[in-house]
C-alpha atoms as a PDB file:
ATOM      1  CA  UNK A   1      14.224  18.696   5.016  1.00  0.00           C
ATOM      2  CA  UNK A   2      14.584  16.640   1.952  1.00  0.00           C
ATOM      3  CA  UNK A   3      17.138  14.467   1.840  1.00  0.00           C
ATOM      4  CA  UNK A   4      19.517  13.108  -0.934  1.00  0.00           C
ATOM      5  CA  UNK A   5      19.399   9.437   0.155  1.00  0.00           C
ATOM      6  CA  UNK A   6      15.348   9.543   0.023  1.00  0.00           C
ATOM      7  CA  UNK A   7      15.423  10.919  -3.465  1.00  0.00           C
ATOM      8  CA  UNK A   8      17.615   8.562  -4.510  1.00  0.00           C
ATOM      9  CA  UNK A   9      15.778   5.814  -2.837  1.00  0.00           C
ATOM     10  CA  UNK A  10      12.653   6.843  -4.480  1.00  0.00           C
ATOM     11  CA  UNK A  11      13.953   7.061  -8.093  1.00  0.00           C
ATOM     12  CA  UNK A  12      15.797   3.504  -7.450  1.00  0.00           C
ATOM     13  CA  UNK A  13      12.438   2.446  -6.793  1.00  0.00           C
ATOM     14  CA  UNK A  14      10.532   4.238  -9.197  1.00  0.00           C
ATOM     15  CA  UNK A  15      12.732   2.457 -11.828  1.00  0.00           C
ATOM     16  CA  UNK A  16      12.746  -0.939 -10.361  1.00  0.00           C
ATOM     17  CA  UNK A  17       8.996  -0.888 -10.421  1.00  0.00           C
ATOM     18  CA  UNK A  18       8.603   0.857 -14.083  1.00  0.00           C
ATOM     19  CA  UNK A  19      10.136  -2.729 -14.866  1.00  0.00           C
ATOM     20  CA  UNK A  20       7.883  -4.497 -13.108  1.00  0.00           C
ATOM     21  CA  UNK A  21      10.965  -6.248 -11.533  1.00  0.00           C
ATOM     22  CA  UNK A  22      10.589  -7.257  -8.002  1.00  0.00           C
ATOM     23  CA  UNK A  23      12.976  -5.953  -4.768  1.00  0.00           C
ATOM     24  CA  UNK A  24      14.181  -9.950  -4.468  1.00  0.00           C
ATOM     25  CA  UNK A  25      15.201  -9.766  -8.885  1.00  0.00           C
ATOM     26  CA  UNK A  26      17.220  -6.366  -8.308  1.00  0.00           C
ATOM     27  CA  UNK A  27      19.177  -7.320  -5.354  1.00  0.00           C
ATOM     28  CA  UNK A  28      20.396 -10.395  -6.450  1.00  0.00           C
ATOM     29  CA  UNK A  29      21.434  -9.277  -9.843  1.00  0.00           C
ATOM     30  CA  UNK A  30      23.175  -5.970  -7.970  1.00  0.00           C
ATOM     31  CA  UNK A  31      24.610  -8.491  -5.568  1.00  0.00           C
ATOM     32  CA  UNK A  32      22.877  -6.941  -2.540  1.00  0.00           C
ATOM     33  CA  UNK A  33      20.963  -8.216   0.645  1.00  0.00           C
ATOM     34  CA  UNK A  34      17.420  -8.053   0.167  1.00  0.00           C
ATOM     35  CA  UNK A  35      17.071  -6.073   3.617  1.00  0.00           C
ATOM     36  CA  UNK A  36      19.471  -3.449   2.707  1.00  0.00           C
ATOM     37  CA  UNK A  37      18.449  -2.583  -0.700  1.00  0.00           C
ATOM     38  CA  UNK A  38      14.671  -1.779   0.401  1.00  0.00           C
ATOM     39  CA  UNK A  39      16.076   0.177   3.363  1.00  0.00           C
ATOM     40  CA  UNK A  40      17.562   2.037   0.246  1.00  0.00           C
ATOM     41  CA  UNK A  41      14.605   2.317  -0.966  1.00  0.00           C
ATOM     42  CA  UNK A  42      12.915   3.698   1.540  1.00  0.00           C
ATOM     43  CA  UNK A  43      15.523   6.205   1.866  1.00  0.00           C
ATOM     44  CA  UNK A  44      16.491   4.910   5.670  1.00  0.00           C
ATOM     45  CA  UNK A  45      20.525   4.014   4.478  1.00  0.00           C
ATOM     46  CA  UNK A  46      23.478   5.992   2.311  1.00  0.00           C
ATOM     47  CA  UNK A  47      24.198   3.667  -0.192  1.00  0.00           C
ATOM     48  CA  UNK A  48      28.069   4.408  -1.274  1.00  0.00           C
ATOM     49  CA  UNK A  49      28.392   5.340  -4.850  1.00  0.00           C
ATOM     50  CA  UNK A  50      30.124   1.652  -5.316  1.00  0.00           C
ATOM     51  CA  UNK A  51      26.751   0.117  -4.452  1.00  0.00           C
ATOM     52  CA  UNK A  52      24.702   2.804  -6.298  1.00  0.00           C
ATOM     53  CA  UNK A  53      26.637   1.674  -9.432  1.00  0.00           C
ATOM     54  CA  UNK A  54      25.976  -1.926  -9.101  1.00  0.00           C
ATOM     55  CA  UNK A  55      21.867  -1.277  -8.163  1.00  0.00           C
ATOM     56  CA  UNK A  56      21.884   0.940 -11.625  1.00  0.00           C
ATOM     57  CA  UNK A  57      24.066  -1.849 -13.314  1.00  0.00           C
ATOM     58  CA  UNK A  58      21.149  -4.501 -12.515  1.00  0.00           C
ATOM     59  CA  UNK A  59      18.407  -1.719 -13.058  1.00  0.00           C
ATOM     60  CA  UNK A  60      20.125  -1.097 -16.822  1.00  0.00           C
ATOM     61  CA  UNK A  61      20.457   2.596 -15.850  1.00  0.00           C
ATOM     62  CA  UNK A  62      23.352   4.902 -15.737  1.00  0.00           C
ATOM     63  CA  UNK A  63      23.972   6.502 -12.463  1.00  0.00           C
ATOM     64  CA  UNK A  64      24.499  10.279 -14.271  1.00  0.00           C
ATOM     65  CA  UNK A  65      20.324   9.488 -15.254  1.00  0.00           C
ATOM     66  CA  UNK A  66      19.717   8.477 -11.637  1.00  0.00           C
ATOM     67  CA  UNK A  67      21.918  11.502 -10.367  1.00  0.00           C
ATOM     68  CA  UNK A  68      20.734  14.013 -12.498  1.00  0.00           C
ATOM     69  CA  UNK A  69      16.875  12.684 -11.517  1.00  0.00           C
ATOM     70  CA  UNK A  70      17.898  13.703  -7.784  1.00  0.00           C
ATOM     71  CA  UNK A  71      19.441  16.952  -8.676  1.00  0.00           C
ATOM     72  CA  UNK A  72      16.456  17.540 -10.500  1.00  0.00           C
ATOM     73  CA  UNK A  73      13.894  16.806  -7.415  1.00  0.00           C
ATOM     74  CA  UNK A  74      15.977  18.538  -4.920  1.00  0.00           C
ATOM     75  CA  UNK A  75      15.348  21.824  -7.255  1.00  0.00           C
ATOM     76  CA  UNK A  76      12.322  21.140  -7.695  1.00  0.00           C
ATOM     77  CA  UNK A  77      11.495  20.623  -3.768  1.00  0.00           C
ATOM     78  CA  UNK A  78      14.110  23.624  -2.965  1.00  0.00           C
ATOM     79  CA  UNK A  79      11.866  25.652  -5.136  1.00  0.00           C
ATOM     80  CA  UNK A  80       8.377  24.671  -3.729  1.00  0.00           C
ATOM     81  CA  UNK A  81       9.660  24.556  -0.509  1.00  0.00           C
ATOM     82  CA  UNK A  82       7.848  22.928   2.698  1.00  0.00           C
ATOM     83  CA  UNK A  83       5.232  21.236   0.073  1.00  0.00           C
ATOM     84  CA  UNK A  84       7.998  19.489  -1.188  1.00  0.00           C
ATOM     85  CA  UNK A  85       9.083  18.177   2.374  1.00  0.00           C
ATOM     86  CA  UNK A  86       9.332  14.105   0.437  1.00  0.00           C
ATOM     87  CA  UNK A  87       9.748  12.832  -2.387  1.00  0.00           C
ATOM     88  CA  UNK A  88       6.368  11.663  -4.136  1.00  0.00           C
ATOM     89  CA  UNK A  89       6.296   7.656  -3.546  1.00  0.00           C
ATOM     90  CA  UNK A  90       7.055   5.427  -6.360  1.00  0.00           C
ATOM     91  CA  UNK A  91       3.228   4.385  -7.260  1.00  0.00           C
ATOM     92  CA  UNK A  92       2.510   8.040  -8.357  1.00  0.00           C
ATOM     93  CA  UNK A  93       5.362   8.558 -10.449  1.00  0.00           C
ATOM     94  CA  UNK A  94       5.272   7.926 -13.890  1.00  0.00           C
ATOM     95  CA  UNK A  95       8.874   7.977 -15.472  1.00  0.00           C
ATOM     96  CA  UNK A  96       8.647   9.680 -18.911  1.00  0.00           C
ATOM     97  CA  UNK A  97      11.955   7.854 -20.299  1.00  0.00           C
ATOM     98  CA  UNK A  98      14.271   9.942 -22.677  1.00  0.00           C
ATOM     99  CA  UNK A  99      13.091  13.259 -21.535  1.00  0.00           C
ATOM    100  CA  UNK A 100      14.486  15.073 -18.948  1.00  0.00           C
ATOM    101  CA  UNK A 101      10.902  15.308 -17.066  1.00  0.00           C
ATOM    102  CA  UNK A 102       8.759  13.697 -14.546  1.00  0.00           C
ATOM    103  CA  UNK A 103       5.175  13.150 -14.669  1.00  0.00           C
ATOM    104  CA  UNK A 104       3.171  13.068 -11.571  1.00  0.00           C
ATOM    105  CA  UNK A 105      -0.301  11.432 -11.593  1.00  0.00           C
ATOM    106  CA  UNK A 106      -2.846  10.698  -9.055  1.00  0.00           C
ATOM    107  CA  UNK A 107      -2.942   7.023  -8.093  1.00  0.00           C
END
C-alpha cells in the first residue's frame, strides 16, 4: 500500500534535488535536524503539517503544490494499482514546473 508520508517524502525530495540543494542546505534553512528530515525523505516519519510548512518555506514551494503533487500520485497509483506499490525515486523524476504534470524518465 502506498502511503501518504512516502509520497510526500519523495516530492520533498524530488524538489530539493531539482535545486540542486543538498539535505544539510534544506534542513538548516527549515530549521530541522539533518537525521529527521531525510527520514522524511525516505518516507520512514509523519512530518506534522507545522514542519511540512517550514521544509516548503526553505524549498520556496507552497505546501497546496506539494499537496496537490501527492493527491495527484496517490490517483495515479490508486488507478494503476499494485504497479504503483511506491512512489518512483527522486533521480527518475523530472518535475515539469507550472504544469500540473509529472514526467517520468529512465535514469
Amino acid at each position: 500500500m502506498l502511503l501518504l508520508r512516502e509520497v510526500l517524502g519523495s516530492n520533498l525530495r524530488a524538489h530539493r534535488e531539482h535545486q540542486k540543494r543538498s539535505l544539510r542546505d534544506v534542513s538548516a534553512a527549515a530549521r530541522v535536524s539533518l537525521g529527521y528530515l531525510s527520514e522524511i525523505e525516505r518516507g520512514r516519519k509523519e512530518a506534522s503539517s507545522e514542519l511540512l510548512a517550514c521544509i516548503c518555506d526553505a524549498l520556496d514551494l507552497e505546501l497546496a503544490d506539494l499537496l496537490g503533487d501527492a493527491s495527484t500520485d496517490l490517483r495515479h497509483a490508486a488507478f494503476l494499482g499494485e504497479n504503483a506499490e511506491r512512489p518512483a525515486p527522486a533521480a527518475e523524476v523530472r518535475l515539469v514546473f507550472g504544469q500540473d504534470e509529472r514526467e517520468v524518465v529512465p535514469v
